[in-house]
Protein backbone atom coordinates (compact mmCIF):
# COMPACT_ATOMS: atom_id res chain seq x y z
CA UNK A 1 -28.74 -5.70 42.19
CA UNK A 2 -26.40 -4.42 39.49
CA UNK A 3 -25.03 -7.23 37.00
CA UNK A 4 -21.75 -7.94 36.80
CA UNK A 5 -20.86 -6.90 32.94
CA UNK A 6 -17.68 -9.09 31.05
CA UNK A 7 -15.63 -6.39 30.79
CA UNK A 8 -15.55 -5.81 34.73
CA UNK A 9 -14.89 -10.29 35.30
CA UNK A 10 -12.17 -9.86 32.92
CA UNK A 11 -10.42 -7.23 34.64
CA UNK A 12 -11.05 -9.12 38.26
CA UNK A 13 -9.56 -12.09 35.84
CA UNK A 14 -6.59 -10.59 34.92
CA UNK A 15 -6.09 -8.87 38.32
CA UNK A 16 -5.96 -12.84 39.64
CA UNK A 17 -3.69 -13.64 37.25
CA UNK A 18 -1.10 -10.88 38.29
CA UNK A 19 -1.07 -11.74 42.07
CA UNK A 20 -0.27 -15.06 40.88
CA UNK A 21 1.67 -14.66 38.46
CA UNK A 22 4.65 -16.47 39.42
CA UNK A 23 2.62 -19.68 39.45
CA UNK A 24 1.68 -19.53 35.58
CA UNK A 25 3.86 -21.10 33.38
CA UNK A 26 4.35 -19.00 31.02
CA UNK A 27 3.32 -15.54 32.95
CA UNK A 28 3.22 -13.23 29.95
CA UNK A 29 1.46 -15.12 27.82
CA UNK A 30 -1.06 -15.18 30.04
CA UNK A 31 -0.98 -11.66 30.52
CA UNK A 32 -1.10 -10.63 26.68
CA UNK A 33 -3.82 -13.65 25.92
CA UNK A 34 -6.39 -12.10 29.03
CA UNK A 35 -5.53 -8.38 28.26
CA UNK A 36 -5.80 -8.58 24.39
CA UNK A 37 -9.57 -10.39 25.62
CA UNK A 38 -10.78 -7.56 28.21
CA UNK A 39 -9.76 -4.77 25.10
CA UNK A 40 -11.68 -6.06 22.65
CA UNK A 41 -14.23 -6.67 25.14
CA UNK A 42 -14.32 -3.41 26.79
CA UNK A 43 -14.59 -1.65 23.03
CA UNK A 44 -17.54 -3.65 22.17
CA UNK A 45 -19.10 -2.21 25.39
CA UNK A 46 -18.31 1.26 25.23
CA UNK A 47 -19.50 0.85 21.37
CA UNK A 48 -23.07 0.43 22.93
CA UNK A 49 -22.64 3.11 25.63
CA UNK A 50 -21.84 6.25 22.91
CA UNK A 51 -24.62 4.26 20.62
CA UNK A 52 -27.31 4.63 23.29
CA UNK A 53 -25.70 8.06 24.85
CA UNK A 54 -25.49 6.46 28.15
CA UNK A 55 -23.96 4.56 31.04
CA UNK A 56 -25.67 1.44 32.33
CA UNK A 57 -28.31 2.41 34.12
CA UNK A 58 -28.17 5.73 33.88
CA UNK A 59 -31.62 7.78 33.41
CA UNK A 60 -32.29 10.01 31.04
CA UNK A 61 -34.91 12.95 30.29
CA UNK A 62 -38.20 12.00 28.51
CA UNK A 63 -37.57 14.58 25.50
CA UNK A 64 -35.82 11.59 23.31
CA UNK A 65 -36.70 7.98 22.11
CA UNK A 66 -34.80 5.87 24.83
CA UNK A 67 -32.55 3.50 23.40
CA UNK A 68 -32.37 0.57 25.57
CA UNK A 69 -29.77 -2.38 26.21
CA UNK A 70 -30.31 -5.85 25.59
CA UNK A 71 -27.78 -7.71 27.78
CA UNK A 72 -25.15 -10.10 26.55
CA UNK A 73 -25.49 -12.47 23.90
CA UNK A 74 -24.37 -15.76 24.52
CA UNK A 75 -20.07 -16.41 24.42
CA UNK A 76 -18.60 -16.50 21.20
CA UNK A 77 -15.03 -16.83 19.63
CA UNK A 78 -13.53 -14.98 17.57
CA UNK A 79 -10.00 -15.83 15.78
CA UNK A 80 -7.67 -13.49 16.09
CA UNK A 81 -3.23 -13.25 15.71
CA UNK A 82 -2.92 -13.50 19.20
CA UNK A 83 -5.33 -16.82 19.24
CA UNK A 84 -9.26 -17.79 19.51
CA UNK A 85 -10.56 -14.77 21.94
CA UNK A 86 -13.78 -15.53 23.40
CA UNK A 87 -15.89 -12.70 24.05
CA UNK A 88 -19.58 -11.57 25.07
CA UNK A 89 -21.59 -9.47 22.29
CA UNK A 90 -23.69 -6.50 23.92
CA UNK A 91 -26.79 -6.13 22.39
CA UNK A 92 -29.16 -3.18 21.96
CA UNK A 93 -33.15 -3.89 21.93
CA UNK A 94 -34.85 -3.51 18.23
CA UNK A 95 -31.28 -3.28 16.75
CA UNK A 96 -32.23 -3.45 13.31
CA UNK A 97 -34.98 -1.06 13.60
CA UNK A 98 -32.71 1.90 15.70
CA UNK A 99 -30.05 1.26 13.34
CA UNK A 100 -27.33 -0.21 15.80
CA UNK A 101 -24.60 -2.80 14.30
CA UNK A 102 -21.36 -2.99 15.63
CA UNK A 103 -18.34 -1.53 13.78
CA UNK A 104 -16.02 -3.17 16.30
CA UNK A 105 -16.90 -6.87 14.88
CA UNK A 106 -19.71 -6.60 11.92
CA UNK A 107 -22.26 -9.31 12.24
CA UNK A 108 -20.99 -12.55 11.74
CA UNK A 109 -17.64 -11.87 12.17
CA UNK A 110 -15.38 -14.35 13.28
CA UNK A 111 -12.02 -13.68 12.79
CA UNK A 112 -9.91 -10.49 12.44
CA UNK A 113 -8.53 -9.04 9.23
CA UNK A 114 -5.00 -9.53 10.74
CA UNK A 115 -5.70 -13.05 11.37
CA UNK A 116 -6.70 -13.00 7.34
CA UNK A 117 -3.43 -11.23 6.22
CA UNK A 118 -1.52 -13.67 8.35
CA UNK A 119 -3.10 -16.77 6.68
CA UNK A 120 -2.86 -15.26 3.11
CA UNK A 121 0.86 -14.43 3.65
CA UNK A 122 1.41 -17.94 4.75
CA UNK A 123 -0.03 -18.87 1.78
CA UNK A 124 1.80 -16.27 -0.51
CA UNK A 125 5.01 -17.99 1.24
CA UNK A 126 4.03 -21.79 -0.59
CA UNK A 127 2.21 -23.25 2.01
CA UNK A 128 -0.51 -25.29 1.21
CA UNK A 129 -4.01 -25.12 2.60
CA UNK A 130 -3.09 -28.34 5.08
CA UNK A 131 0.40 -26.44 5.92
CA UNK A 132 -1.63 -23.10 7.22
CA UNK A 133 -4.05 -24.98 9.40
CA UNK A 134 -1.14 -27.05 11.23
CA UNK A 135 1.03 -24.00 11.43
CA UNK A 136 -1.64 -21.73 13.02
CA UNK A 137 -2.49 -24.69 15.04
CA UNK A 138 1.42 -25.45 15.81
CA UNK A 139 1.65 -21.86 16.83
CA UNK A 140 -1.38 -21.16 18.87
CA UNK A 141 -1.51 -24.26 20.54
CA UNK A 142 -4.75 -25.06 19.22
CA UNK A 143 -7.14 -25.63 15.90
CA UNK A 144 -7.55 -21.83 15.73
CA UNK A 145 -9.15 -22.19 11.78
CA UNK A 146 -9.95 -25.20 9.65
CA UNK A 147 -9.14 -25.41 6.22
CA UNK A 148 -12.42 -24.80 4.63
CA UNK A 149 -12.26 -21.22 6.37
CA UNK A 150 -8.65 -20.98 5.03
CA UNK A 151 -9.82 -21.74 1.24
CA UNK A 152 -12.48 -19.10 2.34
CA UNK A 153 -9.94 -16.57 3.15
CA UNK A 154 -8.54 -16.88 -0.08
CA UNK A 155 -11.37 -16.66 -2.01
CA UNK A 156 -12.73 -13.47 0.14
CA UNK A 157 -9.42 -12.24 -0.97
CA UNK A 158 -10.03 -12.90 -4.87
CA UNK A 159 -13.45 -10.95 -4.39
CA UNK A 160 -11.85 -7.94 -2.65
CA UNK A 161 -9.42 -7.68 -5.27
CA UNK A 162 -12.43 -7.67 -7.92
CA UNK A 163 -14.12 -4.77 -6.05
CA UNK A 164 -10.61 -3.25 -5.76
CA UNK A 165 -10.26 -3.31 -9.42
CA UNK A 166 -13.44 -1.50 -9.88
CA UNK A 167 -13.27 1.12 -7.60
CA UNK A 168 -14.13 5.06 -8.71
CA UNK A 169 -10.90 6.58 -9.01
CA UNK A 170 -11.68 10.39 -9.16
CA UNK A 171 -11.37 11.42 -5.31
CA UNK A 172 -7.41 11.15 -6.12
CA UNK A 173 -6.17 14.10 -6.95
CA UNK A 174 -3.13 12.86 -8.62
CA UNK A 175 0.46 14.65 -9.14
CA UNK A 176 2.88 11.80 -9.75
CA UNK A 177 1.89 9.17 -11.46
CA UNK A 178 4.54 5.68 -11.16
CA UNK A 179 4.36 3.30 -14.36
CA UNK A 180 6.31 -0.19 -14.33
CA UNK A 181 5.69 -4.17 -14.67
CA UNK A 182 7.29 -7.08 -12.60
CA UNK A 183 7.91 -10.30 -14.24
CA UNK A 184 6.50 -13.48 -12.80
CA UNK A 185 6.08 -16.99 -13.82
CA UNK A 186 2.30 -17.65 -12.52
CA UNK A 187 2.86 -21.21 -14.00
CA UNK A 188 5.39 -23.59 -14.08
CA UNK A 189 5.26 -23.95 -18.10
CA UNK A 190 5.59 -19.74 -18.50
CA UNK A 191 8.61 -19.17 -20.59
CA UNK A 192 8.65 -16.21 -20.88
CA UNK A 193 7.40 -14.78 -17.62
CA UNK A 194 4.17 -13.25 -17.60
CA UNK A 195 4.36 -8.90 -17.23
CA UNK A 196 2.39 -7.71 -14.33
CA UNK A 197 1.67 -3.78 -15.46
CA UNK A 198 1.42 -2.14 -11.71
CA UNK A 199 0.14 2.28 -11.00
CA UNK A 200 1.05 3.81 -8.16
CA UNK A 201 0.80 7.22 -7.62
CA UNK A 202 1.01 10.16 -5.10
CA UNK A 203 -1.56 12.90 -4.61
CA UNK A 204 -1.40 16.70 -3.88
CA UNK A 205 -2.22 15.58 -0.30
CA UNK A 206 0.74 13.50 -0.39
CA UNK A 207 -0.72 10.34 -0.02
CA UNK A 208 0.74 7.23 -2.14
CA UNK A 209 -1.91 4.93 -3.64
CA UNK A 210 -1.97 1.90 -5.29
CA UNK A 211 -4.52 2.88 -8.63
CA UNK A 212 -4.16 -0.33 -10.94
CA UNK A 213 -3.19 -4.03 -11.54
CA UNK A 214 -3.34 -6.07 -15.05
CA UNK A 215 -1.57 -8.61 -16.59
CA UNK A 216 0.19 -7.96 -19.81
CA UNK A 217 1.79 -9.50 -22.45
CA UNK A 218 5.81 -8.26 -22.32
CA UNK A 219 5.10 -4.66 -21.55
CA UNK A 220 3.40 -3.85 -25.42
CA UNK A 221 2.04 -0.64 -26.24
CA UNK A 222 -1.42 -2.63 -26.73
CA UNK A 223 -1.11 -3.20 -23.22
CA UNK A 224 0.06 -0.16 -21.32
CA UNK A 225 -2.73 1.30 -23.55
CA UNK A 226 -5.82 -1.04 -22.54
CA UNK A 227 -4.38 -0.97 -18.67
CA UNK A 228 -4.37 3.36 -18.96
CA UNK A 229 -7.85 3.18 -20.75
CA UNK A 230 -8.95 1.17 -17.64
CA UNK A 231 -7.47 3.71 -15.39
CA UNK A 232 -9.29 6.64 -17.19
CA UNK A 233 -12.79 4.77 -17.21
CA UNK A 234 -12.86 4.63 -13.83
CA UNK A 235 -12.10 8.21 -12.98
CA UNK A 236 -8.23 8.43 -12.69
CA UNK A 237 -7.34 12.20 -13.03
CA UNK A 238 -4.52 13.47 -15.78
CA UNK A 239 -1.40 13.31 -13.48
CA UNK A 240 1.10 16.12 -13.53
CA UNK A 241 4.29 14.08 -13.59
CA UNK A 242 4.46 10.43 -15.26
CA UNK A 243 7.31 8.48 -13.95
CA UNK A 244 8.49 5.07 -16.11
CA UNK A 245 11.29 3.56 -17.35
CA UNK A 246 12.47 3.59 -20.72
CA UNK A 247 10.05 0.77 -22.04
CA UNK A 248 9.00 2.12 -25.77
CA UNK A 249 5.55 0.68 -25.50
CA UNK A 250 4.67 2.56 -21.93
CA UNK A 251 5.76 5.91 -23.43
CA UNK A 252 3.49 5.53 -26.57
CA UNK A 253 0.76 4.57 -24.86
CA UNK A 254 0.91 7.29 -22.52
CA UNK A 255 1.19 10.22 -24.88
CA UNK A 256 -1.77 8.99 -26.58
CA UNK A 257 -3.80 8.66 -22.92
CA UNK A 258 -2.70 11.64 -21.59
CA UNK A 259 -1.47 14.32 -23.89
CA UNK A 260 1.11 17.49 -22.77
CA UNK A 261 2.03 15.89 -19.15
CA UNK A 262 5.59 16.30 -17.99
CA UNK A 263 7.22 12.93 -18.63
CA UNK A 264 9.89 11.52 -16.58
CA UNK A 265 12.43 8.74 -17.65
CA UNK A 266 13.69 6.67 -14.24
CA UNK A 267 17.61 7.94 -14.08
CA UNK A 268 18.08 4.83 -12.15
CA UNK A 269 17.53 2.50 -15.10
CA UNK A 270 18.79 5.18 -17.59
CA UNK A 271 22.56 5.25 -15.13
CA UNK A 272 22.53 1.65 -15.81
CA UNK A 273 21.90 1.83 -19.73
CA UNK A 274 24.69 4.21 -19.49
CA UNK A 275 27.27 2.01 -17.77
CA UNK A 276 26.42 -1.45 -19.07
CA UNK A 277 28.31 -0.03 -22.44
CA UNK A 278 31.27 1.45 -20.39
CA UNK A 279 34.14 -0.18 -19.01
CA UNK A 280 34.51 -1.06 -15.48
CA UNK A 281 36.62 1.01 -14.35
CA UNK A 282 34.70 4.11 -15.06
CA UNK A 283 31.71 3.18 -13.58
CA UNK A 284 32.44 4.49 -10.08
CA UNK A 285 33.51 7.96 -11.50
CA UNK A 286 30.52 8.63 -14.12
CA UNK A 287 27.90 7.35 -11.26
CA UNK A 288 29.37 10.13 -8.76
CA UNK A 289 29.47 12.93 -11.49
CA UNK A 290 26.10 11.78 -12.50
CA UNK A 291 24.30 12.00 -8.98
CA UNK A 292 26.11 14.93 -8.10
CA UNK A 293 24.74 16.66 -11.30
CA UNK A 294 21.16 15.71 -9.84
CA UNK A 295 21.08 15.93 -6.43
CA UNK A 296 22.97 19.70 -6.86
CA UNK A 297 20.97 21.47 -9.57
CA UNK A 298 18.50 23.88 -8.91
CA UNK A 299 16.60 23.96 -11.98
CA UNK A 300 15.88 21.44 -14.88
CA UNK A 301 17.91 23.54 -17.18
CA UNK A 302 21.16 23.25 -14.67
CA UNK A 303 21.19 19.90 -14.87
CA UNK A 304 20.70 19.24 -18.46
CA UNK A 305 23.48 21.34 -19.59
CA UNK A 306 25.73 20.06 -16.64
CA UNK A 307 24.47 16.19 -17.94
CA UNK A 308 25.51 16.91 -21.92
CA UNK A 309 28.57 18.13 -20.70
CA UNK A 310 29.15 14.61 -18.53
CA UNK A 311 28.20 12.67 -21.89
CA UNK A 312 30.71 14.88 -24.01
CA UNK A 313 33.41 14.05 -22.17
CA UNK A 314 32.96 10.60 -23.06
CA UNK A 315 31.05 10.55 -26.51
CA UNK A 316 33.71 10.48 -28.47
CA UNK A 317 34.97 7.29 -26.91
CA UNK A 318 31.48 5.63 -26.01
CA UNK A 319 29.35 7.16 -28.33
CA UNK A 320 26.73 4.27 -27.59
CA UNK A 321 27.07 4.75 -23.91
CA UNK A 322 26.12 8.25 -23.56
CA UNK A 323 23.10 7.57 -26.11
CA UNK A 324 20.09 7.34 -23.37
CA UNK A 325 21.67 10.72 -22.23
CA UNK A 326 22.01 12.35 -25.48
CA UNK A 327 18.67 11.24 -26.73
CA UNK A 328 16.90 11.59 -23.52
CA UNK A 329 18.50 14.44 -21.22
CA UNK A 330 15.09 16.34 -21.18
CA UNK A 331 12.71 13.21 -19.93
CA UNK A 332 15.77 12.49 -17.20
CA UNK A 333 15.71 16.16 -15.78
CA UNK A 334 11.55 17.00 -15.92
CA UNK A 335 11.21 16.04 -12.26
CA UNK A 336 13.39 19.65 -11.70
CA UNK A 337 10.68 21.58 -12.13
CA UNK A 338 8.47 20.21 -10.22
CA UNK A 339 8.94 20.82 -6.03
CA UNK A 340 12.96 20.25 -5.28
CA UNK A 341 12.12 18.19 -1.86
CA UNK A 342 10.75 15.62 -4.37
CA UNK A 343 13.26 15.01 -6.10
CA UNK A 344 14.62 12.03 -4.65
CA UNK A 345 11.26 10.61 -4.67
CA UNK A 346 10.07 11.85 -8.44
CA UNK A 347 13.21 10.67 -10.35
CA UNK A 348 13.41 7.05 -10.36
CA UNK A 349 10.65 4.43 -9.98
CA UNK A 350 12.30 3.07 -6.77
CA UNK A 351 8.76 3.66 -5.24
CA UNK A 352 7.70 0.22 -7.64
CA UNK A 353 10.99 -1.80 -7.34
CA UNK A 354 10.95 -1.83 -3.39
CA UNK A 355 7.72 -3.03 -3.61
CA UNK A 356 8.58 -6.30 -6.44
CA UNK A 357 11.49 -7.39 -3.84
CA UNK A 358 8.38 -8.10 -1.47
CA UNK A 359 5.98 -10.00 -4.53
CA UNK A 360 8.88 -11.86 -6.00
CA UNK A 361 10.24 -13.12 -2.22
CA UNK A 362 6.40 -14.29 -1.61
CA UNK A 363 5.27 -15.88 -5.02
CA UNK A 364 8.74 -17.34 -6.14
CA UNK A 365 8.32 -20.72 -4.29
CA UNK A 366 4.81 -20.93 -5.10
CA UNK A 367 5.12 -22.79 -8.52
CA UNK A 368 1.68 -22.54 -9.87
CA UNK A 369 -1.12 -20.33 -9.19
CA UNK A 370 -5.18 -21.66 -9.39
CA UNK A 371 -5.84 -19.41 -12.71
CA UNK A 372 -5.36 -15.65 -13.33
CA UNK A 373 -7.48 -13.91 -10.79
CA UNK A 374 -6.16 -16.02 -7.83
CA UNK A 375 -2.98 -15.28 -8.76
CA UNK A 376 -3.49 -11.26 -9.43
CA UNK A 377 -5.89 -11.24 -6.46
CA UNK A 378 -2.68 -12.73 -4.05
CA UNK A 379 -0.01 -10.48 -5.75
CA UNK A 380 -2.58 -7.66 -5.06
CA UNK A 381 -2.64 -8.68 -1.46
CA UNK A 382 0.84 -8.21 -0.89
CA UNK A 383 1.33 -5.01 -3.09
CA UNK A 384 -2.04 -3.81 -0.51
CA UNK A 385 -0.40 -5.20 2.85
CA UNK A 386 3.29 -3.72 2.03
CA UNK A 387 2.39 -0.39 1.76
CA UNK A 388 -0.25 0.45 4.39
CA UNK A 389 3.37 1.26 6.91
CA UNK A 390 4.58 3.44 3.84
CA UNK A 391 5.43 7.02 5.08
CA UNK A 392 3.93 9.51 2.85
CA UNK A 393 5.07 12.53 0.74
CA UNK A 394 5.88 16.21 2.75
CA UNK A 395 3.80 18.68 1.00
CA UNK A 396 4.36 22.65 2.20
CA UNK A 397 1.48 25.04 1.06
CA UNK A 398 4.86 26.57 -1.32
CA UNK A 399 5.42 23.27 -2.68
CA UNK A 400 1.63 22.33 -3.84
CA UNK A 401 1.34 26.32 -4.92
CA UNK A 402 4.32 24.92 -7.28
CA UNK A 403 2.48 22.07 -8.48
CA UNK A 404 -0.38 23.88 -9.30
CA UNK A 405 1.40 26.95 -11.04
CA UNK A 406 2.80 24.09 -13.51
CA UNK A 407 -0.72 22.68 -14.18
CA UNK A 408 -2.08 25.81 -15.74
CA UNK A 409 0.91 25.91 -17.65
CA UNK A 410 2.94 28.70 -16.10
CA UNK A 411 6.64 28.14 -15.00
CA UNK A 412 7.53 26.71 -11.60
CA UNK A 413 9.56 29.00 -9.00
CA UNK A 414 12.67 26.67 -8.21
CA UNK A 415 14.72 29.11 -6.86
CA UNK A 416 16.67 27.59 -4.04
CA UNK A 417 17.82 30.59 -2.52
CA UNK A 418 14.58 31.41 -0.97
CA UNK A 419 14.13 29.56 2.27
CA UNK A 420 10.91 26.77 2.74
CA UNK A 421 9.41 28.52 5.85
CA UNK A 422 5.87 27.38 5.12
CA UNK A 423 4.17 25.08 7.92
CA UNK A 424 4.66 21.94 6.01
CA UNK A 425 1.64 19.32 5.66
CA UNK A 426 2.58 15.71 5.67
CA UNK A 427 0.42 12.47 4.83
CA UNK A 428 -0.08 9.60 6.97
């Protein structure tokens, strides 16, 4: 007589529950609680069935070892967002010898990583490690974790951040490369705050990734240089474009890290250089002119000239206003050359500041931070958890032909006349 498996009760389970339905009290959170149990249930069964290349008692031919099943083991819970789920682990005879261990739920695993990101963003939010056990427990119903396995949790997340900052860095192939620091106080007594130096960058596949983290000491040269050094040691490719605001010591360091790369001064910060030294009332009128001039050019060369021309109308008025323009019209217009579809993207470091709104909001009410590595390992959590929805970067086979034209050195095609009819490739 055939067995019964879990994934078969739970459906008969959930079945009951939906001819009944009006009884339960609360009928679809029932529903979600059950179904959420019978998926993960039903994946850790059809895990074994591809692992052993059959169904339950199927036969097979005599020409290959036989991999056989090793029933259930015994219930177990696992923690999860949508509560404790318990399920029934299939096992597979001599699995340490065949080589069977399930990618579904690892061995040992107890909890899921989203129940993990939920109690280290509680945690990024102030709460202490008392407040995250009663909230999960306030939420769920139920003691869904204790706080030993919360202070666990944290500290899994100080190690992952360690490996993190060690990783090879060489299977990027970098283009853009996004330089910038966020200000924190990690401790009460910091006056002033302490600069967290933060890389992004975005590939010729048009991924974005998150390359580096380091604290450092006001945004110095010394450090922008030891944080690029880091990033080189560990395999980070010369990137094409380098994209920073107009902080002396990050430009210094990185013409002595990476020599000859096109360098690219944020026009966002440079706008506001420009109109903290003008009156009011011409701020609307030189910020229209100004984005105009670089969302219409067509080449780096257009907008330069159309740029000194905006800055001549008022030099002789503001000479100190139109300074970062005058002494830095070539750094705000190198993005140009590179692919035009980009621009919006290559221009400004917007990519970084989004991100800071989202580390300031969670580490503002925290107050103090256990030491350095807790507090870059947290900090590193939320730069990690932000961006895994981030769209990424269209890249058409004209487009990456562009990019690659201007890394041997010749000059980019930017000719906007010619249409983009290339079958475009776009990252995840």
């Amino acid at each position: 007589m055939k067995k019964v498996v879990p994934s078969e009760r739970l459906r008969r389970e959930l079945d009951d529950v939906l001819s009944g339905i009006g009884e339960e009290q609360d009928p679809v959170e029932a529903v979600a609680r059950l179904g959420a149990r019978l998926i993960l249930q039903q994946a850790l069964e059809d895990e074994v069935t591809d692992f052993v290349g059959r169904a339950r008692y199927e036969r097979v031919d005599g020409e290959r070892e036989v991999i056989y099943r090793n029933g259930f083991a015994e219930p177990s819970t696992v923690r999860a967002t949508s509560g404790p789920t318990v399920i029934e682990r299939p096992r597979v005879r001599d699995a340490s010898r065949v080589g069977f261990e399930s990618e579904v739920l690892g061995k040992g695993v107890a909890r899921t990583h989203a129940l993990e990101a939920l109690i280290v963003c509680s945690f990024l939010r102030g709460l202490s490690v008392r407040d995250v056990e009663a909230a999960l427990e306030e939420c769920f119903g139920e003691r869904v974790i204790g706080k030993s396995t919360v202070a666990r949790v944290c500290k899994d997340t100080a190690q992952r951040y360690v490996a993190w900052c060690e990783r090879d860095l060489s299977e990027h192939d970098l283009v853009y490369l996004y330089l910038d620091a966020i200000y924190l106080k990690l401790r009460p007594t910091d006056e002033p705050a302490e600069g967290v130096l933060v890389a992004w960058g975005i590939t010729l596949e048009g991924q974005k990734v998150l390359l580096g983290l380091q604290l450092g000491s006001r945004e110095s040269y010394d450090s922008w240089l030891d944080f690029g050094r880091d990033l080189k040691a560990r395999g980070m490719r010369s990137p094409a474009l380098i994209i920073a605001d107009g902080a002396p010591g990050i430009w210094k360091a990185t013409r002595e890290l990476w020599h000859g790369e096109a360098e690219q001064r944020c026009t966002v910060h440079a706008l506001r250089n420009v109109t903290s030294k003008l009156p009011e009332r011409l701020h609307r009128e030189v910020k229209g002119r100004y984005w105009q001039i670089l969302d219409d050019a067509s080449t780096a060369a257009e907008a330069k000239a159309s740029l000194l021309a905006l800055a001549g109308d008022y030099r002789a008025s503001y000479p100190s206003a139109m300074k970062p323009i005058d002494e830095h019209v070539d750094q705000l217009v190198a993005h140009l050359r590179f692919p035009l579809q980009h621009r919006k993207r290559t221009r400004s470091t917007n990519l970084l500041e989004r991100t800071f709104v989202e580390v300031r909001r969670r580490t503002k009410i925290i107050g103090r931070f256990p030491g350095e590595t807790s507090a870059l390992s947290l900090i590193w959590a939320v730069l990690e958890l932000s961006s895994r929805g981030w769209r990424g970067v269209t890249m058409t086979p004209k487009a990456v032909a562009q990019i690659e034209r201007i890394r041997r050195g010749q000059a980019p095609n930017t000719d906007l006349s010619v249409p983009a009819t290339d079958q475009e490739v776009v990252a995840a």
